[in-house]
Protein backbone atom coordinates (compact mmCIF):
# COMPACT_ATOMS: atom_id res chain seq x y z
CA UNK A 1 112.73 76.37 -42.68
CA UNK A 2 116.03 74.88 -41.71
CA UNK A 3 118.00 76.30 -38.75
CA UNK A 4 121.56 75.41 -37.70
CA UNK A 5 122.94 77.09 -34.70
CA UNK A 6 126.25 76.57 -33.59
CA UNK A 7 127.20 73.54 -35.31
CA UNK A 8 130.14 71.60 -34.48
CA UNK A 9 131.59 67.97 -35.63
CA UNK A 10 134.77 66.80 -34.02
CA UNK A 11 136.09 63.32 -35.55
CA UNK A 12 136.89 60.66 -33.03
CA UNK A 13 140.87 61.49 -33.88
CA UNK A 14 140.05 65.13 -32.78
CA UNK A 15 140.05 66.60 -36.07
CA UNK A 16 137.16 69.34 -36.10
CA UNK A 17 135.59 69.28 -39.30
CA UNK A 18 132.97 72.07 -38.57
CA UNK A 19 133.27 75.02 -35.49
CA UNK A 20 130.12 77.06 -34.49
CA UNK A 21 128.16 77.20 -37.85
CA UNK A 22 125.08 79.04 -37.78
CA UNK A 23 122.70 79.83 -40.81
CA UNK A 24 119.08 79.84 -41.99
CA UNK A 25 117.71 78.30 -45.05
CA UNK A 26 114.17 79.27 -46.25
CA UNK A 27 111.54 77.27 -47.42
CA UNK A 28 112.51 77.00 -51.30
CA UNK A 29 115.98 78.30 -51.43
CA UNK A 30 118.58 77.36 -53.52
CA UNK A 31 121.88 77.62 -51.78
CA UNK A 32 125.39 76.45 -52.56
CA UNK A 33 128.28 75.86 -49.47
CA UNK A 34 131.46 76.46 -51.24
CA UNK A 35 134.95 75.60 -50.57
CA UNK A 36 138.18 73.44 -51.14
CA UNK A 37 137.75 69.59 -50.14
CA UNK A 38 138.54 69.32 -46.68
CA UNK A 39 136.73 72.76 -45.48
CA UNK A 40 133.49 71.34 -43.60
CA UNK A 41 131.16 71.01 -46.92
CA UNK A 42 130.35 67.27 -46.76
CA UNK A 43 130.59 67.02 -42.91
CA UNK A 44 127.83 69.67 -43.11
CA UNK A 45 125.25 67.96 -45.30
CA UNK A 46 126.04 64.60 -43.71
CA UNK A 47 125.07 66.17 -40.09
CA UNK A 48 121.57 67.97 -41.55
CA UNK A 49 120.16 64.42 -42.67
CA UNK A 50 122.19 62.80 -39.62
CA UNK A 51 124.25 60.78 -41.80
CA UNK A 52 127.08 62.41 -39.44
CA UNK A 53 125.90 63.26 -36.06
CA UNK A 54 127.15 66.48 -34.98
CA UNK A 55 129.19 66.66 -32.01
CA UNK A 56 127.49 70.12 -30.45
CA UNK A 57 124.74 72.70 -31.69
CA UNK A 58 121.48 72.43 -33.23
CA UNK A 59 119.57 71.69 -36.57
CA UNK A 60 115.86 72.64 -36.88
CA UNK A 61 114.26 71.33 -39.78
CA UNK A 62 110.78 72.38 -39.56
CA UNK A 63 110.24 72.87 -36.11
CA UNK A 64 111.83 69.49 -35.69
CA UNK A 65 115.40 68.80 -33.76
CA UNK A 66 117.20 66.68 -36.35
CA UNK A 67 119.88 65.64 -33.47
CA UNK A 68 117.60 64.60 -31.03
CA UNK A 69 115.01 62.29 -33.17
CA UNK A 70 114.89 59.15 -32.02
CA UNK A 71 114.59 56.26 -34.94
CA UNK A 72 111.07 56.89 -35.63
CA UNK A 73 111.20 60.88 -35.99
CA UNK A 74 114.15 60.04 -37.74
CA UNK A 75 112.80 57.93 -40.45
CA UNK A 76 109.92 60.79 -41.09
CA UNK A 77 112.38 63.42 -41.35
CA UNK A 78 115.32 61.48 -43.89
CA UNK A 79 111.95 60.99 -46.12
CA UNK A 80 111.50 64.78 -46.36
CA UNK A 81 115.64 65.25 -47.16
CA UNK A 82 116.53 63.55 -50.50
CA UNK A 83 120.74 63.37 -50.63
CA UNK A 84 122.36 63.03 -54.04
CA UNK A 85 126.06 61.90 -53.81
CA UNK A 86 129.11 62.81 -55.58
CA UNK A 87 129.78 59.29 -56.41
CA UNK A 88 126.69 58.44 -57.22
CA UNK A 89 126.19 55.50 -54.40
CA UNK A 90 123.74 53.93 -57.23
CA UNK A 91 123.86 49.73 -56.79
CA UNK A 92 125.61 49.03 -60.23
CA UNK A 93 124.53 46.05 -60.76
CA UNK A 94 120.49 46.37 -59.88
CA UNK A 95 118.81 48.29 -62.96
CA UNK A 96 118.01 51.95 -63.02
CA UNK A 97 114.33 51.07 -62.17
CA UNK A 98 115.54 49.36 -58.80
CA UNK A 99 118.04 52.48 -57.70
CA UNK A 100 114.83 54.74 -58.43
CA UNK A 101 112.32 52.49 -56.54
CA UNK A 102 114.92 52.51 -53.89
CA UNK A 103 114.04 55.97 -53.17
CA UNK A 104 110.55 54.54 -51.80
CA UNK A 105 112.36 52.76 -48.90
CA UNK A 106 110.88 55.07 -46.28
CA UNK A 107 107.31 54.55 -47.28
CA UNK A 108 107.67 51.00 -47.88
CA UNK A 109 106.89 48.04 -45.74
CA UNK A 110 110.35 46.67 -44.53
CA UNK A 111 108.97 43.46 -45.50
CA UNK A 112 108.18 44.17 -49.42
CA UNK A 113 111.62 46.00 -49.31
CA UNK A 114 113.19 42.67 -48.55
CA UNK A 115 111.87 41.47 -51.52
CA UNK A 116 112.29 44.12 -54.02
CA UNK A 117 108.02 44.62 -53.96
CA UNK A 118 107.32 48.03 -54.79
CA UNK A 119 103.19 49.00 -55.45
CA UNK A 120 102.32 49.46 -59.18
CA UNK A 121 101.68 53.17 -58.25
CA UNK A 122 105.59 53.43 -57.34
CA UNK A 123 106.65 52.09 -60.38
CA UNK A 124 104.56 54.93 -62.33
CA UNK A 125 106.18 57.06 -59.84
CA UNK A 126 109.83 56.10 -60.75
CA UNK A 127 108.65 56.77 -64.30
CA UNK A 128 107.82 59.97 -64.25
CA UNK A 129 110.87 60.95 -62.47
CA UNK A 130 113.38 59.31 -65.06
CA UNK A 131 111.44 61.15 -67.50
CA UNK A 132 111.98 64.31 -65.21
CA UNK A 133 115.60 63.72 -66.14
CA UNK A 134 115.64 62.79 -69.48
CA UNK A 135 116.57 58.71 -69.35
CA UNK A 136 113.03 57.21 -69.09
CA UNK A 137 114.93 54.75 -72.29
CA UNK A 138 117.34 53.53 -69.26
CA UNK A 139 114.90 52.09 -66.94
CA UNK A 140 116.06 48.81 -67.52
CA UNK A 141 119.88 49.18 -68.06
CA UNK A 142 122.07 47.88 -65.16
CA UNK A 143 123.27 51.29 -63.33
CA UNK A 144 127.18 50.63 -64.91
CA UNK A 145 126.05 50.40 -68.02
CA UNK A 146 125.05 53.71 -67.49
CA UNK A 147 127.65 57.33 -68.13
CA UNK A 148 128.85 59.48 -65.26
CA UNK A 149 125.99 62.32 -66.14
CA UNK A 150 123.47 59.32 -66.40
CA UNK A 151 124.48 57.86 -63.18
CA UNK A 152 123.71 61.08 -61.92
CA UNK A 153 120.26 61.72 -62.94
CA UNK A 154 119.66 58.44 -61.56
CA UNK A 155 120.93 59.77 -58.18
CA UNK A 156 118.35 62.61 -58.93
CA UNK A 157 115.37 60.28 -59.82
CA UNK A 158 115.72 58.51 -56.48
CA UNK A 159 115.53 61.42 -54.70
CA UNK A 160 112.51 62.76 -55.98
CA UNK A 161 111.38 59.30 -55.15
CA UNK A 162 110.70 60.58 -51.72
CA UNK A 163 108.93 63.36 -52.56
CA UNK A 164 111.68 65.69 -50.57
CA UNK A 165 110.94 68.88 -49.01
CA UNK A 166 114.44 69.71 -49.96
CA UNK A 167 117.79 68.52 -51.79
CA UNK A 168 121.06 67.85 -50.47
CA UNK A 169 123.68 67.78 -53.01
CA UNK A 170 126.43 66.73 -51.88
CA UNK A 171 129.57 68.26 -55.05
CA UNK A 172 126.90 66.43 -57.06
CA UNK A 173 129.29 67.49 -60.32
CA UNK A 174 133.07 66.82 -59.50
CA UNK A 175 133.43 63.94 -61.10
CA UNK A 176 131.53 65.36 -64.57
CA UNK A 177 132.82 67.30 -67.57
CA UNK A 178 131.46 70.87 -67.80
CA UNK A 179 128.75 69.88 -69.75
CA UNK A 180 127.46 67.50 -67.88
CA UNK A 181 127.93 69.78 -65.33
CA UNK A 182 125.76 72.30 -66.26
CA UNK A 183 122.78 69.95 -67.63
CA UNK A 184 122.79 68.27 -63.77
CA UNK A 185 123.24 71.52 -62.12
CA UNK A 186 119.66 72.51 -64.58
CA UNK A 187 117.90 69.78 -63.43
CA UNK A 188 118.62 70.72 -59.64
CA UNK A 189 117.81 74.55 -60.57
CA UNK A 190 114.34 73.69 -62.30
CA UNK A 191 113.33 71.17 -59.27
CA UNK A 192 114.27 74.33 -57.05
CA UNK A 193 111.92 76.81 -59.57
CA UNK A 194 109.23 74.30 -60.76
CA UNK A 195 108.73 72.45 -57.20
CA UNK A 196 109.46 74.97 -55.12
CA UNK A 197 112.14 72.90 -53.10
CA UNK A 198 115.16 73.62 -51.23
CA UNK A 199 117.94 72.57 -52.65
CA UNK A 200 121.46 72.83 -50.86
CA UNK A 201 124.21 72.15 -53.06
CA UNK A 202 128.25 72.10 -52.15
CA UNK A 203 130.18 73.27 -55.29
CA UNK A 204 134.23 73.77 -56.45
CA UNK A 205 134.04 75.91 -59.12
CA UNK A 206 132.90 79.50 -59.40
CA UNK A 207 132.11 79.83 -62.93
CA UNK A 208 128.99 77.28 -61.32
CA UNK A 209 128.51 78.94 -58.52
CA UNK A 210 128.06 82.65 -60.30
CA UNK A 211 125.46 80.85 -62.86
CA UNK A 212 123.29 78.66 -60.50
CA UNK A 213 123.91 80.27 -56.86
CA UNK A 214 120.98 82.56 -55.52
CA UNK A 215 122.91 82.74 -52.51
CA UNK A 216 125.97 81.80 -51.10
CA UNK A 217 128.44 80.40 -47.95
CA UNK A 218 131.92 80.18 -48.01
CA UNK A 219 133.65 77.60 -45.72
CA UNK A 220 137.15 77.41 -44.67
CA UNK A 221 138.54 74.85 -41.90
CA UNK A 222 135.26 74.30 -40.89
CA UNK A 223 134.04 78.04 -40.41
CA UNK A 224 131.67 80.33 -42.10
CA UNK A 225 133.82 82.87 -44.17
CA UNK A 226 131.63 84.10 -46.87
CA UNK A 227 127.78 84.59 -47.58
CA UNK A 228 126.79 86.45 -49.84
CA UNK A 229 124.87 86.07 -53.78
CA UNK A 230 126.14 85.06 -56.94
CA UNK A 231 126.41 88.49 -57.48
CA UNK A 232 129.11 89.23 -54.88
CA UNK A 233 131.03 86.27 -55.85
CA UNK A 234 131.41 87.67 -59.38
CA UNK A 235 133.00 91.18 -57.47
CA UNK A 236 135.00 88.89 -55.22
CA UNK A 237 138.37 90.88 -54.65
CA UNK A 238 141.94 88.69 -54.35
CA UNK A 239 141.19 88.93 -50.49
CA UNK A 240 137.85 87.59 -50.03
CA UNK A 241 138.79 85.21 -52.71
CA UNK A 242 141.75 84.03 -50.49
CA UNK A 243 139.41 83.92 -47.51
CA UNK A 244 137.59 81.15 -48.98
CA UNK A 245 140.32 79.39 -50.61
CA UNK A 246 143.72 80.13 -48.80
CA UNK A 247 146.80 82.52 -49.23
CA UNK A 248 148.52 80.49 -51.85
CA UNK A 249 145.04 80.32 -54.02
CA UNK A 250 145.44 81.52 -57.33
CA UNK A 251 142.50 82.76 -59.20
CA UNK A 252 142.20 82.39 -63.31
CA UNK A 253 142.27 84.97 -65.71
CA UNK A 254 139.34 84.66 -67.88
């Protein structure tokens, strides 16, 4: 179970990206934070793996004060929180076996990561999960040889690397066309169903978020203005919808 309480994250220029967030996530969950760029979605994320330290309140993962671990805790905990990144952050010019095996880091020797050694039984691993995603025939492209949607299930690969106890997905589909959109957005929904994993996904566009989204939060400026299901985002009126996005928001006719 994941428990944030109070979160806040104030930038060192005083700009508060998040203000006394609070939520539970169960164990195997799929939820999506949505939002416009700039209301609290990435800071969020960022703070739960403590890619972003938060500047007040608490994250439980587990029992386990994300915050507070020191270096070692830390390392045990980022192993059980794969991150998948808008962008991709792939190494372009490393193969798409490499990215994968990079997802082994935290159960590596820092030694044999030096190197590039990864155990046969890693390799295997890293297999499998490019099959997961349909490119097992990439393994030894260069990443930027590679599409947008590619690069992605790439991103996806590595973080099953780690054998995660649960997703972050940080507007993993942005940057895609709609179809690419959806077949990215079905690979995180059948890890969620299949493994049984927690998966925490930010999202744009509700026509996503009404197919894929159990359940639901709504940020705005950096505070909790919606949660809900997919279900109540489909019977959202102009109001609520303006909530999340802002007075001048304009929704589209279908």
């Amino acid at each position: 179970m994941l428990q944030i309480e109070n979160l806040t994250k104030i930038y060192d220029d005083g700009t508060e990206a998040l203000t006394d967030v609070s939520f539970t996530v169960e164990e195997g969950e799929f939820l999506v934070i949505i939002g416009l760029s700039g209301s609290g979605k990435s800071p969020l994320l960022r703070c739960l793996n403590r890619l972003g330290a938060p500047t007040a309140g608490r994250i439980s993962w587990n029992g386990r004060d994300i915050p507070a671990a020191d270096q070692s805790d830390l390392r045990e905990i980022r192993r059980e929180i794969g991150m998948i990144f808008q962008h991709f952050n792939l190494v372009k010019r490393s193969t798409v076996m490499t990215n994968v095996l990079s997802g082994r880091l935290g159960y590596t020797p820092p030694a044999w990561s030096l190197i590039n050694r990864f155990r046969k039984a890693d390799k295997e691993r890293a297999i499998r999960a490019l099959e997961r995603v349909g490119i097992p025939d990439k393994a030894d492209n260069r990443a930027d040889e590679l599409s947008g949607g590619q690069q992605q299930r790439v991103g996806i690969a590595r973080a099953l690397m780690q054998d995660p106890k649960m997703i972050l997905a940080d507007e993993p589909v942005a940057s895609l066309d709609p179809v690419l959109a959806h077949s990215i957005l079905g690979n995180l929904e059948s890890i969620n169903q299949e493994d049984k994993m927690t998966v925490i996904c930010s999202l744009h566009f509700l026509d996503l978020v009404q197919r894929y989204a159990p359940r639901v939060i709504g940020l705005r400026d950096g505070v909790i203005v919606f949660e809900g299901d997919s279900q109540d985002i489909r019977q959202l009126s102009d109001e609520r919808f303006k909530d999340i996005y802002g007075e001048e928001a304009e929704r589209l006719s279908a």
